[in-house]
N, C-alpha and C. Protein backbone atom coordinates (compact mmCIF):
# COMPACT_ATOMS: atom_id res chain seq x y z
N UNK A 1 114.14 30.05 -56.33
CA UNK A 1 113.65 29.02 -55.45
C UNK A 1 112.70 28.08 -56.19
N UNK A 2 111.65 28.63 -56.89
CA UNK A 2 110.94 27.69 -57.85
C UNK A 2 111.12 26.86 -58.77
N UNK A 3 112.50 27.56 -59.65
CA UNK A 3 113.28 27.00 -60.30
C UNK A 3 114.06 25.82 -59.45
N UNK A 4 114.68 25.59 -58.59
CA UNK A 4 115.28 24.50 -57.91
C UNK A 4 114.17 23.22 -57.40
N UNK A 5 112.84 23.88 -56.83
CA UNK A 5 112.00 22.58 -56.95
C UNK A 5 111.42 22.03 -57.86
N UNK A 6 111.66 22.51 -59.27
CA UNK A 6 110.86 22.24 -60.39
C UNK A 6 112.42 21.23 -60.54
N UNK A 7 113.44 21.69 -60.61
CA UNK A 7 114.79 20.73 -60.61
C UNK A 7 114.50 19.34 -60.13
N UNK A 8 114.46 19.44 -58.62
CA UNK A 8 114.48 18.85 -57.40
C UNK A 8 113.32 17.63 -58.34
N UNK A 9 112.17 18.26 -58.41
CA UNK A 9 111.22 17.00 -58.80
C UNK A 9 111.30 16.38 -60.18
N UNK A 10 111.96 17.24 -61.18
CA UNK A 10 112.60 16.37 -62.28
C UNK A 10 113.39 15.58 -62.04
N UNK A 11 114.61 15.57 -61.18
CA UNK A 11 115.25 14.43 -60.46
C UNK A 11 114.68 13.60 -60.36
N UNK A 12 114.14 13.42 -59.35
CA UNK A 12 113.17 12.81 -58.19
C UNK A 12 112.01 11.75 -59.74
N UNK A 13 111.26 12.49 -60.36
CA UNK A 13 111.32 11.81 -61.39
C UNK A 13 112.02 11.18 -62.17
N UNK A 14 112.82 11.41 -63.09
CA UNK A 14 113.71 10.54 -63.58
C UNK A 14 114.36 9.61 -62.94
N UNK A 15 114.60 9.66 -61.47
CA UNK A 15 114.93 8.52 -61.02
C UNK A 15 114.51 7.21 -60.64
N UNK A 16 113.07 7.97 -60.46
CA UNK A 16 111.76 6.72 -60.11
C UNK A 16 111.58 6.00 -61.70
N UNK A 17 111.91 6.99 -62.87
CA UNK A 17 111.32 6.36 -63.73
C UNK A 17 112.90 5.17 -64.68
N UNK A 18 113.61 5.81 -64.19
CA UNK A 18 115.23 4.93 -64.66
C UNK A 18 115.01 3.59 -63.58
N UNK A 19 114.53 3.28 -62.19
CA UNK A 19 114.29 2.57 -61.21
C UNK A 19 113.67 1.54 -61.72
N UNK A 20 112.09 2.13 -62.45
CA UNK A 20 110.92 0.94 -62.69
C UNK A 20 111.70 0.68 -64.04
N UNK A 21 112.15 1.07 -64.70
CA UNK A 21 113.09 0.40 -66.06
C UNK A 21 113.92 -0.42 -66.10
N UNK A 22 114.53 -1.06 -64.75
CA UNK A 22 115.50 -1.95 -63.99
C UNK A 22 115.26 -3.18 -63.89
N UNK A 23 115.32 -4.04 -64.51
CA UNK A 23 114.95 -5.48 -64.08
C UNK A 23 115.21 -6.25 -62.93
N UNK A 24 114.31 -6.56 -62.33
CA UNK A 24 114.01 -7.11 -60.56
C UNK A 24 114.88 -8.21 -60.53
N UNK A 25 115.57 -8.69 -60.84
CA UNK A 25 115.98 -10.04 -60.68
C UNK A 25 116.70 -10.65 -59.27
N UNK A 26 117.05 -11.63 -59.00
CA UNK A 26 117.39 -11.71 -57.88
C UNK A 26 118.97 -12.61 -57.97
N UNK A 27 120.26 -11.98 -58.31
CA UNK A 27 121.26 -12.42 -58.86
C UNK A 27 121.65 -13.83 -57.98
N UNK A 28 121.56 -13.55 -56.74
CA UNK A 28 121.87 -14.78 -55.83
C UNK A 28 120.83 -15.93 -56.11
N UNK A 29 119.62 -15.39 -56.36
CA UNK A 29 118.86 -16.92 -56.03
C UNK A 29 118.95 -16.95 -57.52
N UNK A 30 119.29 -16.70 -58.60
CA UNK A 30 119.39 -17.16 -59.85
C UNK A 30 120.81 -18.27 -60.20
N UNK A 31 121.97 -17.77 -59.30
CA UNK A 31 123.10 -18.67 -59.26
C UNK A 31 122.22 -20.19 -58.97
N UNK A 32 121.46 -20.10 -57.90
CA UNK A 32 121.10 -21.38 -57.48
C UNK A 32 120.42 -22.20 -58.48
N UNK A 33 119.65 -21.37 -59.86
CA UNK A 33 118.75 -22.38 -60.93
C UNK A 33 120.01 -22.33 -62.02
N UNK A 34 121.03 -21.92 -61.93
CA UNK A 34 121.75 -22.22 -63.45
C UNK A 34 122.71 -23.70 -63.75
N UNK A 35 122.13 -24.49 -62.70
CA UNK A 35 122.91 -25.78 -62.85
C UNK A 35 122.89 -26.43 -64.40
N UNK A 36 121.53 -26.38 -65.21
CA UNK A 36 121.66 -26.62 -66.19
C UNK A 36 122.44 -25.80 -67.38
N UNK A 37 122.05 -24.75 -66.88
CA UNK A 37 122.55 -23.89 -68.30
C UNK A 37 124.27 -23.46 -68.36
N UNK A 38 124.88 -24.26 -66.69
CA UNK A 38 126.53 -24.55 -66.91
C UNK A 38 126.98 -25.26 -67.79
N UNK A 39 126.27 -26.50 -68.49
CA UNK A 39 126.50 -27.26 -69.41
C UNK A 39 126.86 -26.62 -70.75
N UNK A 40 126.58 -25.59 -70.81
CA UNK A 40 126.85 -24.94 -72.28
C UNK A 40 127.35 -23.69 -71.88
N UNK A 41 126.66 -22.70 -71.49
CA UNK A 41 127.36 -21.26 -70.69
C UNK A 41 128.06 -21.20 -70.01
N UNK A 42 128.60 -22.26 -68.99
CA UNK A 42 129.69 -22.21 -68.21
C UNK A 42 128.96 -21.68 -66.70
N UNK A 43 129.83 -21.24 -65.57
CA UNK A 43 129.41 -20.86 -64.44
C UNK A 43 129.06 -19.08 -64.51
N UNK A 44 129.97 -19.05 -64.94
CA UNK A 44 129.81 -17.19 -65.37
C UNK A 44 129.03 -16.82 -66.49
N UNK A 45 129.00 -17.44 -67.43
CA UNK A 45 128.24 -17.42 -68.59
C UNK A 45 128.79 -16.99 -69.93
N UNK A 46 130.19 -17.36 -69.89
CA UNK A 46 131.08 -17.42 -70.89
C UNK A 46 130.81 -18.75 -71.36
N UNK A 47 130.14 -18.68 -72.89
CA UNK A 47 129.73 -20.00 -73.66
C UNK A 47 131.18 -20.50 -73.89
N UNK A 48 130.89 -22.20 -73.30
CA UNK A 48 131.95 -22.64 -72.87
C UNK A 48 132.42 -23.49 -74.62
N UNK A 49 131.54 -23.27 -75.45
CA UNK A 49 132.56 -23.64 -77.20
C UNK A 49 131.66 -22.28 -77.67
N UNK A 50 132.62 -21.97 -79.16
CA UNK A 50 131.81 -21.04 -80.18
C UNK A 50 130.25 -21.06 -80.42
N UNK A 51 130.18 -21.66 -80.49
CA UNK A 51 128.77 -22.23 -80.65
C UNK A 51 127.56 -21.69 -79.57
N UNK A 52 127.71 -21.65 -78.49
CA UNK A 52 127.51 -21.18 -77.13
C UNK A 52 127.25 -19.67 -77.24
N UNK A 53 126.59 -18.88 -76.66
CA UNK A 53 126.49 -17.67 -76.99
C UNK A 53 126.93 -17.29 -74.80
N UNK A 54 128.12 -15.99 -75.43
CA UNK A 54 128.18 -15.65 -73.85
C UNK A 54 126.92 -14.78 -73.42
N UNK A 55 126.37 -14.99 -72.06
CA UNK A 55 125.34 -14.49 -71.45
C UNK A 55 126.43 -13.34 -70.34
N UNK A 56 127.44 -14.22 -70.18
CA UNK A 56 127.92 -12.88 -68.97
C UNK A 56 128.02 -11.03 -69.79
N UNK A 57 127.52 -10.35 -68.43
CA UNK A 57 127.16 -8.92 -69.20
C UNK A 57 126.43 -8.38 -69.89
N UNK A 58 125.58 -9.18 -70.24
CA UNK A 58 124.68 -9.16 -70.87
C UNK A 58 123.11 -8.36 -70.63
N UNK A 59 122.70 -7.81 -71.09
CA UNK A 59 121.64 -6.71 -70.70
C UNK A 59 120.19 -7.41 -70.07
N UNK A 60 119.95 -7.61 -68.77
CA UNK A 60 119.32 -8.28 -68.29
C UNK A 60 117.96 -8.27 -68.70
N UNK A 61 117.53 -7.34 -69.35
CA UNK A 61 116.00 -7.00 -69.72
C UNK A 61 116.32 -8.30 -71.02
N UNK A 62 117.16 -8.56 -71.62
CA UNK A 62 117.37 -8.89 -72.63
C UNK A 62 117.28 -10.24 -73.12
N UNK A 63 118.24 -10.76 -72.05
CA UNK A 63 118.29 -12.08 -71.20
C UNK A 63 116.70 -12.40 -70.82
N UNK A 64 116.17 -12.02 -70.05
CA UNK A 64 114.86 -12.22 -69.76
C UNK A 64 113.91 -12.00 -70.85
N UNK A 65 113.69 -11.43 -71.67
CA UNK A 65 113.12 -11.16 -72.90
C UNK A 65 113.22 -12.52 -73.88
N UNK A 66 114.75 -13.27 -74.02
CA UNK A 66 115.06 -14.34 -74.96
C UNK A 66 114.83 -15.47 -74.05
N UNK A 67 114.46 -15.54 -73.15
CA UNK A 67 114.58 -17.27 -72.02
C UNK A 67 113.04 -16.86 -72.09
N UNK A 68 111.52 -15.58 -72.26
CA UNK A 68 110.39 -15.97 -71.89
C UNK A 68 110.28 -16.13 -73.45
N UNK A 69 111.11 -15.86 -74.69
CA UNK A 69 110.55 -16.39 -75.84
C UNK A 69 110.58 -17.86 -76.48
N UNK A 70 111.86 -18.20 -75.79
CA UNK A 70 112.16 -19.67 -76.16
C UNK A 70 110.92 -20.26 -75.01
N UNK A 71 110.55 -20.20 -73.98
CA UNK A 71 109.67 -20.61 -73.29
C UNK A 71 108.42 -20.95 -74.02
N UNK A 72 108.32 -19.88 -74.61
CA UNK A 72 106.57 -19.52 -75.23
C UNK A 72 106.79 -19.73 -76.46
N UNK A 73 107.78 -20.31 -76.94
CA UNK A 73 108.02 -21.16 -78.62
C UNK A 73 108.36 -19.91 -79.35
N UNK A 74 107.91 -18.38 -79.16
CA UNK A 74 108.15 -17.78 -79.82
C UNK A 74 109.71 -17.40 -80.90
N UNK A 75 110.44 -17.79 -80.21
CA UNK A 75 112.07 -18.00 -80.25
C UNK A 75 112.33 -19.58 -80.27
N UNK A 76 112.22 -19.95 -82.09
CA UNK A 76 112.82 -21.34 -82.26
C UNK A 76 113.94 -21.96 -81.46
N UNK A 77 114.26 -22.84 -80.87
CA UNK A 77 115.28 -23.39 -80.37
C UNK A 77 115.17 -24.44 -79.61
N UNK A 78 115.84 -25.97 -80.34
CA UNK A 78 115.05 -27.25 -79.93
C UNK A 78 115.99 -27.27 -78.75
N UNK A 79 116.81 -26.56 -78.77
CA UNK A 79 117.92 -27.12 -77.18
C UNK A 79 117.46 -26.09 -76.26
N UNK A 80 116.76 -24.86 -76.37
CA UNK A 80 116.94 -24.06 -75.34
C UNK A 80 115.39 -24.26 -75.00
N UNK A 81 114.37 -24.44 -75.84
CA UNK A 81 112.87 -24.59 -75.58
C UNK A 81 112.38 -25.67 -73.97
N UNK A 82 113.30 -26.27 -73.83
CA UNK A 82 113.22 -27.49 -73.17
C UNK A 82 113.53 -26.84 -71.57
N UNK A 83 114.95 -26.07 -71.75
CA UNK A 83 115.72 -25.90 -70.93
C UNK A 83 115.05 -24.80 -70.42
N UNK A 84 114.25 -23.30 -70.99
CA UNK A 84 113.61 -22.37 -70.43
C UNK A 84 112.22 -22.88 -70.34
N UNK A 85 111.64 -23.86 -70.33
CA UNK A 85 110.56 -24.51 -69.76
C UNK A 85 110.21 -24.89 -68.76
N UNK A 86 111.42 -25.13 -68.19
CA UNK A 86 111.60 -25.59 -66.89
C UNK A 86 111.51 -24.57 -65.87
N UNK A 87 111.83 -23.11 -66.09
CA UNK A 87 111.94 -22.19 -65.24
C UNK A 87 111.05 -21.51 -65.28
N UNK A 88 110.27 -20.88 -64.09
CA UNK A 88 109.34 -20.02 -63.68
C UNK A 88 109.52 -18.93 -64.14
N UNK A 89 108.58 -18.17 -64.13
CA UNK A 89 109.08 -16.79 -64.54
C UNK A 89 109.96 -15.84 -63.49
N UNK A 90 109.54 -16.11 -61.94
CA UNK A 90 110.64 -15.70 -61.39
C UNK A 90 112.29 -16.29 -61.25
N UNK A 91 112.09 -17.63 -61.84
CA UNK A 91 113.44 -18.00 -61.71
C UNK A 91 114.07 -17.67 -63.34
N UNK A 92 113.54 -17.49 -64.67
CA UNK A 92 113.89 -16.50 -65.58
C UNK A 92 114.43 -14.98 -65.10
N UNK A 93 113.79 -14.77 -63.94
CA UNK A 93 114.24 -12.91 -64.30
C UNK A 93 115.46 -13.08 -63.08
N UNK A 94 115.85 -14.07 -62.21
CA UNK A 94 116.85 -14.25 -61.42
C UNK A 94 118.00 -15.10 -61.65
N UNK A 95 117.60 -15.46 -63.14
CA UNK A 95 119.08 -16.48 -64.06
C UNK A 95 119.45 -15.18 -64.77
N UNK A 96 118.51 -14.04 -65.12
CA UNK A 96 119.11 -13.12 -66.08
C UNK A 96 119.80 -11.93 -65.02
N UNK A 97 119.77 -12.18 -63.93
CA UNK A 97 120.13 -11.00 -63.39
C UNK A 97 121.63 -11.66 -62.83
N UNK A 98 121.36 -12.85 -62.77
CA UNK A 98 122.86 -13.62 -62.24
C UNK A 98 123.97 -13.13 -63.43
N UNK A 99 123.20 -13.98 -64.66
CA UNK A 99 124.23 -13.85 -65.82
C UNK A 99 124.86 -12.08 -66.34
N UNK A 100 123.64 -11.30 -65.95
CA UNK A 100 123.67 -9.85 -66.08
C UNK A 100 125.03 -9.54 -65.67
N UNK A 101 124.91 -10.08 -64.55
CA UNK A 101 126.03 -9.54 -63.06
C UNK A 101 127.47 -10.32 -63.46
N UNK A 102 127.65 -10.89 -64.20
CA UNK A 102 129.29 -11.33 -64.40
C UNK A 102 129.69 -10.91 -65.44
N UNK A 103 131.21 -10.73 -65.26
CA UNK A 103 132.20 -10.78 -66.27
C UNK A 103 132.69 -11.36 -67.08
N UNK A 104 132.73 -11.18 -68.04
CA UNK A 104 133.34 -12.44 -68.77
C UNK A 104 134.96 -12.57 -69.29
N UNK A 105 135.32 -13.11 -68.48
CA UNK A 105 137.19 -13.26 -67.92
C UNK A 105 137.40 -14.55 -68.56
């Protein structure tokens, strides 16, 4: 019996802690800020020439990690510096959860 609640709350842990490791984003209201970044990524986020890097599938912590560096200059980039400037930090973690969320077909 002790053995099963010592189980029970390792669960119960690991799940809370796989949970807060999840990036919050908000996939729907992020469709609504990617009007710009269709110009090069496309709607799904299949970079629409080589050049273009695809965002669809892409690991959302990751996504959000590279749009707050180009923001904060930390991440050179005279085309993208401009373009993640524009976005809040909640509308960063809800463009990465959009792009997170597609396929790239």
């Amino acid at each position: 019996m002790k053995r099963t609640a010592i189980r029970i709350a390792a669960a119960l842990a690991l799940g809370a802690f796989a949970a807060s490791a999840t990036a919050a984003g908000d996939a729907a209201a992020g469709k609504a800020k990617i009007g710009t970044c269709m110009a090069c990524h496309g709607n799904n986020g299949k970079g629409l020439t080589p050049e273009y890097p695809n965002l669809c599938g892409q690991n959302e912590k990751y996504l959000v990690s590279a749009l707050k560096a180009y923001k904060d200059g930390s991440r050179n980039n005279p085309i993208m510096k401009p373009m993640a400037a524009m976005l809040a930090d909640a509308d960063v973690e809800n463009v990465a959860a959009y792009y997170a969320a597609q396929k790239c077909n």
